[in-house]
N, C-alpha and C. Protein backbone atom coordinates (compact mmCIF):
# COMPACT_ATOMS: atom_id res chain seq x y z
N UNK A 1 0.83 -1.21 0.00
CA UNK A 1 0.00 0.00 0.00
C UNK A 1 0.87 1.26 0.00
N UNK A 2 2.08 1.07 0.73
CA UNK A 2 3.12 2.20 0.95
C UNK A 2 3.73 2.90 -0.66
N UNK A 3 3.77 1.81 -1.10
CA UNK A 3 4.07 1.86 -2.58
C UNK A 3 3.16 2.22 -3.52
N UNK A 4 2.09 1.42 -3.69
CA UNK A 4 1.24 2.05 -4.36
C UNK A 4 0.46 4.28 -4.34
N UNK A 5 0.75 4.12 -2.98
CA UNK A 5 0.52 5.36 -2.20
C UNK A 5 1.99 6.77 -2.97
N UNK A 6 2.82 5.76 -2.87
CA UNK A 6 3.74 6.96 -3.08
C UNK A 6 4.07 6.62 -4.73
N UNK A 7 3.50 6.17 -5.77
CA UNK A 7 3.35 6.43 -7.09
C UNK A 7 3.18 7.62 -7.26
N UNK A 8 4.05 8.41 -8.25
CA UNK A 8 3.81 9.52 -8.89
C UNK A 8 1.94 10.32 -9.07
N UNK A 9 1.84 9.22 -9.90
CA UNK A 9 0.42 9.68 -10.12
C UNK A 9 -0.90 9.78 -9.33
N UNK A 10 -0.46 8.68 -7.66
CA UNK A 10 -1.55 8.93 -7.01
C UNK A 10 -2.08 10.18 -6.50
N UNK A 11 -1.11 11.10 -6.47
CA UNK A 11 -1.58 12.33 -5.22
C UNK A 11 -2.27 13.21 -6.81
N UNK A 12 -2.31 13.57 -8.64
CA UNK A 12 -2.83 13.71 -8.95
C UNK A 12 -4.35 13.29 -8.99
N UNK A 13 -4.23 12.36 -9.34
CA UNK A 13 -5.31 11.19 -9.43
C UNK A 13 -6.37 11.31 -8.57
N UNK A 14 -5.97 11.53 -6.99
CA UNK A 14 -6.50 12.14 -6.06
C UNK A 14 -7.50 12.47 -5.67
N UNK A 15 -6.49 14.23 -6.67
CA UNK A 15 -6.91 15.13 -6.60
C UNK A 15 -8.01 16.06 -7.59
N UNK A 16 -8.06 15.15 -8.66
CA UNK A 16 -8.89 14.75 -9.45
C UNK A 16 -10.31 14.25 -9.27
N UNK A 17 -10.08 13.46 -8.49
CA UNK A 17 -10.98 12.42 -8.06
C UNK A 17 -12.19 13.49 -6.96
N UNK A 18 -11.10 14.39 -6.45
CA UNK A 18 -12.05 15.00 -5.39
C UNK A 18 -12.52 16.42 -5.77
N UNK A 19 -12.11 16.65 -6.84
CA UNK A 19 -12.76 17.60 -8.02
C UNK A 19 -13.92 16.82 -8.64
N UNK A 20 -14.60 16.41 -8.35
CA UNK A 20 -15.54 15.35 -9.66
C UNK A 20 -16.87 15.83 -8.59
N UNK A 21 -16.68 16.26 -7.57
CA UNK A 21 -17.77 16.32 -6.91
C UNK A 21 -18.64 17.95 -7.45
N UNK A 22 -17.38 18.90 -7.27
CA UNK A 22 -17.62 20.12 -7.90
C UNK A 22 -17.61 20.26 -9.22
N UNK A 23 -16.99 19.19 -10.52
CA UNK A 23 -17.73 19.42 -11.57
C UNK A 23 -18.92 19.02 -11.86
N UNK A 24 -19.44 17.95 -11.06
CA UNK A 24 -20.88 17.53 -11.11
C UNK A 24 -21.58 18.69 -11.27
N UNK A 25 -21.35 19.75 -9.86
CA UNK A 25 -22.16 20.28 -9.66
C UNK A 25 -22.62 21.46 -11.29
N UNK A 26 -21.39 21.73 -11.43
CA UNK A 26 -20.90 22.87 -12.64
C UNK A 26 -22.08 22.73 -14.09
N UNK A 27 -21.77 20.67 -14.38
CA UNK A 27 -22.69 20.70 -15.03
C UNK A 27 -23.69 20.68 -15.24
N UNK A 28 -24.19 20.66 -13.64
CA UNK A 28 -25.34 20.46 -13.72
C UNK A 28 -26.15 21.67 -13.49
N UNK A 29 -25.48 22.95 -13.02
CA UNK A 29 -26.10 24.24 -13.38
C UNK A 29 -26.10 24.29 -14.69
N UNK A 30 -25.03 23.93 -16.25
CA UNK A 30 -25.75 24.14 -17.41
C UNK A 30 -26.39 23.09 -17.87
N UNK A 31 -26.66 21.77 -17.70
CA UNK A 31 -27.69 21.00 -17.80
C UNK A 31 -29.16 21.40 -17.20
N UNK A 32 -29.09 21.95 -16.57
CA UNK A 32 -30.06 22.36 -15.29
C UNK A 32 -30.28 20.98 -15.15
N UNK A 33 -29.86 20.14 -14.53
CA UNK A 33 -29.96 19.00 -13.68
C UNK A 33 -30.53 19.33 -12.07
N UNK A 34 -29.87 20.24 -11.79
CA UNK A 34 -29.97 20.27 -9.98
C UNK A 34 -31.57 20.39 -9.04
N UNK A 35 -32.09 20.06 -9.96
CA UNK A 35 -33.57 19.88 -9.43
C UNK A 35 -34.51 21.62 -9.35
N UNK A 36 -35.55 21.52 -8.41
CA UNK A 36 -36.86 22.63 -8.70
C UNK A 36 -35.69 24.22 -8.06
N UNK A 37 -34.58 23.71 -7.18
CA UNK A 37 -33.87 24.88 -6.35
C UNK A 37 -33.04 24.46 -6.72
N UNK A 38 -32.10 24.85 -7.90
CA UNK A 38 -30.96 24.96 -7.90
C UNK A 38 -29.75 25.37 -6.78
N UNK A 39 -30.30 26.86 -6.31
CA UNK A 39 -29.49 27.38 -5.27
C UNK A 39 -29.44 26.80 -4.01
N UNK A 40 -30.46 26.10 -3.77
CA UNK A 40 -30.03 25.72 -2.01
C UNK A 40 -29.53 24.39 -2.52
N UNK A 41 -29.47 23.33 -3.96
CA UNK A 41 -28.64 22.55 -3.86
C UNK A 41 -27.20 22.78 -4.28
N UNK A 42 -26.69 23.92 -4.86
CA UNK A 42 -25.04 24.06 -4.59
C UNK A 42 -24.93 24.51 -3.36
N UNK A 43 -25.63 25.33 -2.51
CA UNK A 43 -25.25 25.65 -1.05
C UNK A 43 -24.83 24.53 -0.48
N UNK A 44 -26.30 23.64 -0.37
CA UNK A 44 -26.17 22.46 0.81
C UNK A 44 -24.77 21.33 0.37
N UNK A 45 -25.02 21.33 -1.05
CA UNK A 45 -23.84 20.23 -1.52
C UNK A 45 -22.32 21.06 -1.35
N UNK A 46 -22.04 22.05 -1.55
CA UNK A 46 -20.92 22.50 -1.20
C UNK A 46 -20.55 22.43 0.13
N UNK A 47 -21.70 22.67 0.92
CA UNK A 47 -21.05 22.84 2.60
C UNK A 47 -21.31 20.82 2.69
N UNK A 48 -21.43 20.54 2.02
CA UNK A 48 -21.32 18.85 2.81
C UNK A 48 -20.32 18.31 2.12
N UNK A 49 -19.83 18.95 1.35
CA UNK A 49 -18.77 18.22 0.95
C UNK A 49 -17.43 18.75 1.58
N UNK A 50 -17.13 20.22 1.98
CA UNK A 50 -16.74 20.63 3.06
C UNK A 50 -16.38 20.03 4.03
N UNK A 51 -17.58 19.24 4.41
CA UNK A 51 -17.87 19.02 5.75
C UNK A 51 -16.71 17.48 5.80
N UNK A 52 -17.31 16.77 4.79
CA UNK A 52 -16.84 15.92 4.85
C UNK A 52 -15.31 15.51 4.40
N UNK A 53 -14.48 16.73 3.44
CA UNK A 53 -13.31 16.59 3.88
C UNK A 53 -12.75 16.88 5.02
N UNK A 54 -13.50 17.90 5.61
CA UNK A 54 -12.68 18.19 6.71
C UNK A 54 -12.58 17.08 7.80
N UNK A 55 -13.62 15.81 7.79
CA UNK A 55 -13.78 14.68 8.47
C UNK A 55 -12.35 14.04 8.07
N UNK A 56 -12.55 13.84 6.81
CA UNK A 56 -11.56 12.95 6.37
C UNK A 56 -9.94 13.45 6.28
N UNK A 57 -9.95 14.99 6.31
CA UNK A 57 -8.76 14.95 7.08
C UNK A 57 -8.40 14.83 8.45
N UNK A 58 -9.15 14.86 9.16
CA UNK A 58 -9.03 14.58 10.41
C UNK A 58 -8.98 13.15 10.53
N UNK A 59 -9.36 11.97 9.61
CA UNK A 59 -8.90 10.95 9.62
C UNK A 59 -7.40 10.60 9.34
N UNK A 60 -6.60 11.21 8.79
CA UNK A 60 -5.32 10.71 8.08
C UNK A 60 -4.43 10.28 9.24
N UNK A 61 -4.19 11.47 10.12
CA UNK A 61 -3.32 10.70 11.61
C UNK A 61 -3.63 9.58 11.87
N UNK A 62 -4.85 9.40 12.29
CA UNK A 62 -5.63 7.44 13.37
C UNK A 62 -5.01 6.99 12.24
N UNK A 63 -5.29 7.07 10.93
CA UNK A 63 -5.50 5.94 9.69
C UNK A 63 -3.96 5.61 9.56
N UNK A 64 -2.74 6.84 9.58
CA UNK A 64 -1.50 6.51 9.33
C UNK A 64 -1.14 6.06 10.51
N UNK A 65 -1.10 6.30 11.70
CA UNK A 65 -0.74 5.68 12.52
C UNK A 65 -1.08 4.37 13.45
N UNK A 66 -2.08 4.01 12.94
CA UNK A 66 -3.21 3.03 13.17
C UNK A 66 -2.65 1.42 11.81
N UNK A 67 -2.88 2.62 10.94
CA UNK A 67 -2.44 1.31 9.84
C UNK A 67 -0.49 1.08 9.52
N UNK A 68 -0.44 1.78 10.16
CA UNK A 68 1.11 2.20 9.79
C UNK A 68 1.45 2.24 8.61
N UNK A 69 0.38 3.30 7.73
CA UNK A 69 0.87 4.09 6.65
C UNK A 69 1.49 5.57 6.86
N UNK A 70 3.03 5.66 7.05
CA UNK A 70 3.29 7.02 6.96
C UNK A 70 2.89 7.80 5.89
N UNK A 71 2.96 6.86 4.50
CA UNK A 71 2.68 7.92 3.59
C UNK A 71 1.04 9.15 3.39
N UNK A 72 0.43 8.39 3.85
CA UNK A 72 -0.96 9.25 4.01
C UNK A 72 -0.82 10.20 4.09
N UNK A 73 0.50 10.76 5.17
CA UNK A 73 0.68 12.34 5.51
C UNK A 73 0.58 13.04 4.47
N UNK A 74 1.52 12.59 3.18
CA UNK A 74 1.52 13.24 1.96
C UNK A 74 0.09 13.96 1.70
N UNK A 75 -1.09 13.31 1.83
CA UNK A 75 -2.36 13.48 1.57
C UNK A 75 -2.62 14.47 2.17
N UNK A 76 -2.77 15.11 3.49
CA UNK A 76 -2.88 16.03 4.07
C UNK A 76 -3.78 17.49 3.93
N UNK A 77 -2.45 17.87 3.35
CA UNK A 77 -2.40 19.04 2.82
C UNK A 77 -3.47 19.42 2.28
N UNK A 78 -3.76 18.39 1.09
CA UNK A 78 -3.87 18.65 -0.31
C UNK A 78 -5.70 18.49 0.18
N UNK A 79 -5.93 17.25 1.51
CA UNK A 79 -7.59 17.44 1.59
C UNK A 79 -7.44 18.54 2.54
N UNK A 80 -7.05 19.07 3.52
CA UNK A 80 -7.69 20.48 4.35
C UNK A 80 -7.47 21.76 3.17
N UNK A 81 -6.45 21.53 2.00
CA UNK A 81 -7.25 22.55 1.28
C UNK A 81 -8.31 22.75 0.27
N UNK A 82 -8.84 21.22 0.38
CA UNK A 82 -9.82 21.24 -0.70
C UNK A 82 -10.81 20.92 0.16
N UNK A 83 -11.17 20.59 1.42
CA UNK A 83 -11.93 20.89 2.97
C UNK A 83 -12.17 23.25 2.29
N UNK A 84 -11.11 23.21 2.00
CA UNK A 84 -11.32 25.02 1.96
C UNK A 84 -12.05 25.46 0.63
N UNK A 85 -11.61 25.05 0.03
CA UNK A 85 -12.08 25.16 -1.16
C UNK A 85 -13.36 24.67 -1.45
N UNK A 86 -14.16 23.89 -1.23
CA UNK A 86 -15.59 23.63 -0.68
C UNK A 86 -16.12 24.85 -0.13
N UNK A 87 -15.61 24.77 0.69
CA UNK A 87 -15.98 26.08 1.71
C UNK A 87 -16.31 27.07 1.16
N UNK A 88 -15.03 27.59 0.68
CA UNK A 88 -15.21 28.72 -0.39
C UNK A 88 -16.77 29.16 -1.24
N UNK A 89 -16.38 27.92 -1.55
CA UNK A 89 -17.67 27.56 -2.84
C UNK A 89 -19.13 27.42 -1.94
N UNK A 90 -18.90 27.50 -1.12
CA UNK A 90 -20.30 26.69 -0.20
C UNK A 90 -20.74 28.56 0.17
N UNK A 91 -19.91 29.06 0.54
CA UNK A 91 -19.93 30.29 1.10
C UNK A 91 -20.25 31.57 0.03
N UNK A 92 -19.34 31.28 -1.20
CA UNK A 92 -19.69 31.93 -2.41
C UNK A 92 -21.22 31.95 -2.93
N UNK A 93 -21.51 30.97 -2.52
CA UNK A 93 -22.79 29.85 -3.44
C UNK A 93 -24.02 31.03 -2.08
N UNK A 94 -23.78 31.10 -0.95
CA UNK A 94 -24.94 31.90 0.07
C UNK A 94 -25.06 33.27 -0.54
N UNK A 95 -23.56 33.54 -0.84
CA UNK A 95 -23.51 35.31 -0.58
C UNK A 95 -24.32 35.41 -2.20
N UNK A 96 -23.64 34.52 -3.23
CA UNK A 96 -24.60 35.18 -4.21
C UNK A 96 -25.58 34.64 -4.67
N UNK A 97 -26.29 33.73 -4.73
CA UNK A 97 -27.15 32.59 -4.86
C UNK A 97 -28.40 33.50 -3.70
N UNK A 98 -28.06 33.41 -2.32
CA UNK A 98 -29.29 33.65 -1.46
C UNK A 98 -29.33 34.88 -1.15
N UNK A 99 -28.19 35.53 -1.07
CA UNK A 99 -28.35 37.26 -0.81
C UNK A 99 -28.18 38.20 -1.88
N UNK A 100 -27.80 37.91 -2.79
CA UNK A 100 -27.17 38.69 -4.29
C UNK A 100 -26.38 39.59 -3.69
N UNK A 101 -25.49 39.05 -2.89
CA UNK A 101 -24.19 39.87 -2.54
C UNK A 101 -24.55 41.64 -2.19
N UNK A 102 -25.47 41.11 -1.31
CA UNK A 102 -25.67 42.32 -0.33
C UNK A 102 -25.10 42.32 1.25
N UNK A 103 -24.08 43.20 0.81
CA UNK A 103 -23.37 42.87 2.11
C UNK A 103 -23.88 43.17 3.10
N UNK A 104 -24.81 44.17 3.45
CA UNK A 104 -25.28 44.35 4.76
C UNK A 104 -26.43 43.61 4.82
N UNK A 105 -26.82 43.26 4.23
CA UNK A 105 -27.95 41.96 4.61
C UNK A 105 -27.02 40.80 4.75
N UNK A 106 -26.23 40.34 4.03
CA UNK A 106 -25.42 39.55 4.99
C UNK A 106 -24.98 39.46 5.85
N UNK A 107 -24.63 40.43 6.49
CA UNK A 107 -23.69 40.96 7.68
C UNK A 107 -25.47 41.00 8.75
N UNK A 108 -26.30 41.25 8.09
CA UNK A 108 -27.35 41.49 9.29
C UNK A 108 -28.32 39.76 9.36
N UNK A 109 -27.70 39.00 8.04
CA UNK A 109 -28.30 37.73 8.42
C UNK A 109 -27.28 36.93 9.23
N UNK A 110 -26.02 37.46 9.11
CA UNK A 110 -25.26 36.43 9.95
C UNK A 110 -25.14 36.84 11.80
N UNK A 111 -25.66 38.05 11.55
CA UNK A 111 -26.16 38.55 13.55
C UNK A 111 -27.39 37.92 13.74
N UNK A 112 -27.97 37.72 12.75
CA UNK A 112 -29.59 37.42 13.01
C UNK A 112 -29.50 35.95 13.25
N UNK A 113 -29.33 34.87 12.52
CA UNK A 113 -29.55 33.83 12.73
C UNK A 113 -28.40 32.65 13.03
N UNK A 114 -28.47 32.18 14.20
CA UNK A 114 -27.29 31.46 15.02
C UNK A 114 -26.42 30.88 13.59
N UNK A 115 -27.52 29.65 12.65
CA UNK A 115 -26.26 28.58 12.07
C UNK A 115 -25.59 29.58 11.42
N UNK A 116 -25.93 30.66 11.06
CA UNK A 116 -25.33 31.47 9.98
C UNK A 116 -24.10 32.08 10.74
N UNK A 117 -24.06 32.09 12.01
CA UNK A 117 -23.23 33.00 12.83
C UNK A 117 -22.34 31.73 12.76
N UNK A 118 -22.38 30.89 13.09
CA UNK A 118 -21.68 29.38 13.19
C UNK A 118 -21.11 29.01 12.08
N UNK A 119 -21.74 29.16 10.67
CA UNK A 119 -21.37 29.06 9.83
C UNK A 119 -20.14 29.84 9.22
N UNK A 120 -20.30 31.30 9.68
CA UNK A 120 -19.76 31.97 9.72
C UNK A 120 -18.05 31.99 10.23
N UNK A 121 -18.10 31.76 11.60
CA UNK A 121 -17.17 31.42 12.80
C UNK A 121 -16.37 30.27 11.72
N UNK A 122 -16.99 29.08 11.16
CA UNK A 122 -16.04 27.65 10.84
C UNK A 122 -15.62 28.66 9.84
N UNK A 123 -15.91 29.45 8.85
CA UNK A 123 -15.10 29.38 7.55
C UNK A 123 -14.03 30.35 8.41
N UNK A 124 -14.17 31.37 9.13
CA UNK A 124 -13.03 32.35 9.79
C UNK A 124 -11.85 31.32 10.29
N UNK A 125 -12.21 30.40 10.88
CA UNK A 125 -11.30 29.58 11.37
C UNK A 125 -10.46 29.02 10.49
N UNK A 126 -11.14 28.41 9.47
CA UNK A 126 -10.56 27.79 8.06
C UNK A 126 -9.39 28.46 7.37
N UNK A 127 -9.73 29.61 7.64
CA UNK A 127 -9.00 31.01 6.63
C UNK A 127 -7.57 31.09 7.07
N UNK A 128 -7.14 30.78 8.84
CA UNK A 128 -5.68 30.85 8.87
C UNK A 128 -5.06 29.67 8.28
N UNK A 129 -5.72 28.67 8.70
CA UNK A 129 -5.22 27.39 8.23
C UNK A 129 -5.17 27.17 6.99
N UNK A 130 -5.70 27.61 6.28
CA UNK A 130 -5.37 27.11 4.76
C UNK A 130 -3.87 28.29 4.31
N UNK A 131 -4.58 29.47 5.03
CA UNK A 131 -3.26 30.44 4.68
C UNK A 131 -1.77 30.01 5.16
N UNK A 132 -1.78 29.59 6.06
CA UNK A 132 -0.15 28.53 6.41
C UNK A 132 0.23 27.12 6.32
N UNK A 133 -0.65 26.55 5.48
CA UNK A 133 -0.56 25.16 5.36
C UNK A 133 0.41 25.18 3.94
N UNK A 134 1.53 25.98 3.68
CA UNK A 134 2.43 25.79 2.76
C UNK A 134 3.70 25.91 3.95
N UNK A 135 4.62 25.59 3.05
CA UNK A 135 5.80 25.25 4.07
C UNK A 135 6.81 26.43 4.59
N UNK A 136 6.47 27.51 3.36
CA UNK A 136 6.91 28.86 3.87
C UNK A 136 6.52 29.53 5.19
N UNK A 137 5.32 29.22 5.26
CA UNK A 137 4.67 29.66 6.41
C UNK A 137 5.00 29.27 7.44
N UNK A 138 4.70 27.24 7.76
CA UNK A 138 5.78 26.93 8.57
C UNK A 138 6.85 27.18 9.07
N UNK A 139 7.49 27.63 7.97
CA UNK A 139 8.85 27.90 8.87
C UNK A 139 8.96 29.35 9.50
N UNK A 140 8.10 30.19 8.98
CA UNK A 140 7.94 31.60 9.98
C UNK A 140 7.40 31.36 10.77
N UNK A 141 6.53 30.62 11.19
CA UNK A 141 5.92 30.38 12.70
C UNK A 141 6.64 29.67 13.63
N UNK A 142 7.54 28.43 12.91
CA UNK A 142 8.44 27.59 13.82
C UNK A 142 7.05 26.51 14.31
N UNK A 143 7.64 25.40 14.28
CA UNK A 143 7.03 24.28 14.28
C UNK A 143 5.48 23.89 15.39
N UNK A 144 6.14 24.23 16.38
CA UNK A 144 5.41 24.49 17.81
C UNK A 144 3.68 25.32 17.56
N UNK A 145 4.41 26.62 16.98
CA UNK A 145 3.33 28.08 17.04
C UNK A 145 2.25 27.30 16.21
N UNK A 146 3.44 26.85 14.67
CA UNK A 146 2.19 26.12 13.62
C UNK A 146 1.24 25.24 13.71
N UNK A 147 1.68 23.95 14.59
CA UNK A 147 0.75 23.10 15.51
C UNK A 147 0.00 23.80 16.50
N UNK A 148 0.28 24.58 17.36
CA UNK A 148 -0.57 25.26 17.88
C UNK A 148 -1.64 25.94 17.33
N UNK A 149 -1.71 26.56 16.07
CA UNK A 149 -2.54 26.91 15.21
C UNK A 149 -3.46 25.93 14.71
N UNK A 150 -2.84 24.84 14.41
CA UNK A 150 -3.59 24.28 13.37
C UNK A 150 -4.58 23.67 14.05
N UNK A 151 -4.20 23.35 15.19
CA UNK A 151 -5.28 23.10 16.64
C UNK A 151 -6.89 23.67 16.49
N UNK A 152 -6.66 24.62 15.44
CA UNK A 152 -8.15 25.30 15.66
C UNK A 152 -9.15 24.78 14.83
N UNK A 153 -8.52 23.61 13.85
CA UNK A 153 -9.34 22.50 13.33
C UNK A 153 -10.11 21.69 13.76
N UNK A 154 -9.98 21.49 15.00
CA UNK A 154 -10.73 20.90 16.18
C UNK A 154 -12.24 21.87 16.59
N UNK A 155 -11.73 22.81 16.27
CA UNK A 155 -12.89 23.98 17.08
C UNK A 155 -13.59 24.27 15.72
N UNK A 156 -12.97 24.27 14.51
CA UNK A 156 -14.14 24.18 13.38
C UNK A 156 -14.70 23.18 13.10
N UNK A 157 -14.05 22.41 13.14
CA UNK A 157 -15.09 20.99 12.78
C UNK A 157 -16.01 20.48 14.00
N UNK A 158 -15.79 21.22 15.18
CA UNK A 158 -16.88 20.97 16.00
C UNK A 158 -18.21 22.11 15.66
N UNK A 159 -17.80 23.21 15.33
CA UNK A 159 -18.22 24.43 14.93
C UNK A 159 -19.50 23.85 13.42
N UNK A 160 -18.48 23.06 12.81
CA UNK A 160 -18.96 22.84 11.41
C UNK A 160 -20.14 21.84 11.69
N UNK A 161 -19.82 21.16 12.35
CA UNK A 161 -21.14 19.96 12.91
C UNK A 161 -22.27 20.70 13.52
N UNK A 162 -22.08 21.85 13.74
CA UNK A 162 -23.17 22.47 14.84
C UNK A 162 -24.01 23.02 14.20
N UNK A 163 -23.20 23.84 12.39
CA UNK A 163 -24.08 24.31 11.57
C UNK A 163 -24.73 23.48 10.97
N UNK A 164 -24.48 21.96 10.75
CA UNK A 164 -24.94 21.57 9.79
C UNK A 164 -26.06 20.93 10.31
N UNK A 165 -25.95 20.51 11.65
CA UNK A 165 -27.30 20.09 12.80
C UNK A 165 -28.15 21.00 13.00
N UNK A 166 -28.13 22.62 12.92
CA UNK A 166 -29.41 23.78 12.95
C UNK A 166 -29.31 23.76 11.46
N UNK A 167 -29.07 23.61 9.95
CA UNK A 167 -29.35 23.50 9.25
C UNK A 167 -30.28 22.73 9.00
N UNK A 168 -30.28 21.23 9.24
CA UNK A 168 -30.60 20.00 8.86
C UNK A 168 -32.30 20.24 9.89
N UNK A 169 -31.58 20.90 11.57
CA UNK A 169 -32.97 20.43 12.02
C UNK A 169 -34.51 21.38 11.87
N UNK A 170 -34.34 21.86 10.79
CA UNK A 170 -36.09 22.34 10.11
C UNK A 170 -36.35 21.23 9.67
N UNK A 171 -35.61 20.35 8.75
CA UNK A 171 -36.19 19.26 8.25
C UNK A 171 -36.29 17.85 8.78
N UNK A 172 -35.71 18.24 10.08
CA UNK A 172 -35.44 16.94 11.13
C UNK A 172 -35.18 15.68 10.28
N UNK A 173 -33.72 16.60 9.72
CA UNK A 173 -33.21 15.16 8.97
C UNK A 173 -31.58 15.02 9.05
N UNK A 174 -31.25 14.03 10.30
CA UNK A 174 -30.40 13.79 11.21
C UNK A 174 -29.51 12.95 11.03
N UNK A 175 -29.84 12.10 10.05
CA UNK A 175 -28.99 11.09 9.53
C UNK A 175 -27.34 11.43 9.49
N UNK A 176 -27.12 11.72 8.56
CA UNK A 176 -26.25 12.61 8.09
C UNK A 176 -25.49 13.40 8.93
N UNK A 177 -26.01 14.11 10.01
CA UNK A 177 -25.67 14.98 11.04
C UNK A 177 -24.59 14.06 12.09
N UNK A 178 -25.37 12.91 12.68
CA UNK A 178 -25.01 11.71 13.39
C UNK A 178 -23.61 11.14 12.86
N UNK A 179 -23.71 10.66 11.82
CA UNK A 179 -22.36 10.32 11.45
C UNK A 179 -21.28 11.42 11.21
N UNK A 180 -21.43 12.56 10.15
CA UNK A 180 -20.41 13.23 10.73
C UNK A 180 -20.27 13.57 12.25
N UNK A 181 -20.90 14.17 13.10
CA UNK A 181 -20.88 14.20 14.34
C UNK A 181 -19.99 12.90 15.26
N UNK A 182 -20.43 11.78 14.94
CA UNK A 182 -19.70 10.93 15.46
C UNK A 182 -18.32 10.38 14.93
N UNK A 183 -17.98 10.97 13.61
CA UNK A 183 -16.97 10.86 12.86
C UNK A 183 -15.73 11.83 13.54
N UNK A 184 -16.13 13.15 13.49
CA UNK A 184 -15.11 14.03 14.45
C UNK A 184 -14.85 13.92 15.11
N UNK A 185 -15.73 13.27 16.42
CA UNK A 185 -15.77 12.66 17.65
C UNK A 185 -15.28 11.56 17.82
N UNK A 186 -14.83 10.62 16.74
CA UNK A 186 -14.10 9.35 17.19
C UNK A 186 -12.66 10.46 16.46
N UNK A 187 -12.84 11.12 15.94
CA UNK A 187 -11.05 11.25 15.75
C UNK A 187 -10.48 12.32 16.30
N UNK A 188 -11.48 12.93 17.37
CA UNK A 188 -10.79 13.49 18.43
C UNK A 188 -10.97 12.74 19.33
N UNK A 189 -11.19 12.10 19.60
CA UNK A 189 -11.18 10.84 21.26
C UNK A 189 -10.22 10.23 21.14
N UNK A 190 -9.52 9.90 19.38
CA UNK A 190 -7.88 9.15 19.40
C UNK A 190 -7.17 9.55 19.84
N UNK A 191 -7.20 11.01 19.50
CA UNK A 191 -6.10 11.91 20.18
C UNK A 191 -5.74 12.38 21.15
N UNK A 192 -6.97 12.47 21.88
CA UNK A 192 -6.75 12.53 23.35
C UNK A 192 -6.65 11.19 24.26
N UNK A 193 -6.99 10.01 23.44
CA UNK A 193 -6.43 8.90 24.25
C UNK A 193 -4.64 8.75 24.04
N UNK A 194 -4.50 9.09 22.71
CA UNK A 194 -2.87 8.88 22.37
C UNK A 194 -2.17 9.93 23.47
N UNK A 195 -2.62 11.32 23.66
CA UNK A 195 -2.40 12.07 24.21
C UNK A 195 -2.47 11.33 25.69
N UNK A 196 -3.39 10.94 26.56
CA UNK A 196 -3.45 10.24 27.95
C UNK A 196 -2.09 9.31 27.42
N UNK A 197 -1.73 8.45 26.72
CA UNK A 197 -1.02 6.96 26.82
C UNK A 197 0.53 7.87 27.03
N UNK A 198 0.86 8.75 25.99
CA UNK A 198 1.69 9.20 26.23
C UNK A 198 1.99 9.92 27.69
């Protein structure tokens, strides 16, 4: 697996692979595929796909150190910035899709209504971390400061579960909510058990 993993072409291939979700979407605004609401389905599908890299990077530690694949680390990077890049798009997709990029109605829907404030809060958090997750950056912070930072992945993806549970619950549809929820939650409980063993 170590091998196969560190082939040239896997970390394209990837990354490819996790682009296919956002060209779906692309074509299917000029197909008009996306059903009777277009707009609340690039919203909702952008922030869940978001959601769910940011799960799955939070899987790569348990998984490399668990399976004793170092190489996974390689992977990293490349999903918390496409965890951002979702985001982006998820966030792009509100401001002009549901508000037509009125900023003070945005600014007065995100005081007004909690997930939006929440919603709000995860992408702010997102924003340092993707901004120093190159290696230049690293090394101006020094190793320590940068882990200390990146720490705040923990507080968005708890953040991020919270929006997507007052999202979901008008339609009291929880499914979905539950497993990511319990997904973050088993891969922060590794870490603080690895953290106790040590």
């Amino acid at each position: 697996m170590n091998k196969l993993l560190l082939h040239p072409a896997a970390k394209p291939l990837l990354f490819v692979l996790m682009l296919l979700p956002a060209a779906q979407l692309v074509v299917g605004v000029f197909a008009n595929t996306l059903g009777a609401n277009p707009a609340e389905t690039l919203i909702r599908s952008t922030g869940a796909w978001a959601l769910r890299f940011l799960c799955i990077g939070l899987s790569v530690t348990p998984l490399r150190v668990t399976l004793k694949l170092p190489v996974l680390a390689r992977f990293r990077r490349m999903l918390g910035l496409l965890c951002f890049f979702y985001a982006c798009c998820h966030l792009l997709a509100y401001a002009a899709l549901d508000m037509g990029f009125d900023w003070a109605e945005i600014w007065r829907d995100v005081l007004k209504r909690p997930f939006i404030t929440v919603g709000m809060a995860t992408f702010v958090l997102l924003l340092p971390l993707a901004a120093t997750s190159f290696n230049r950056a690293m090394r101006a912070l020094g190793g320590q400061r940068w882990q200390r930072l990146h720490r705040l992945v923990y507080v968005a993806a708890c953040l991020a579960v919270l929006h997507f549970l007052w999202m979901r619950s008008g339609k009291q549809l929880f499914g979905e909510v539950w497993l990511y929820g319990s997904w973050i939650a088993l891969a922060l409980a590794w870490r603080v058990w690895r953290r106790f063993r040590r």
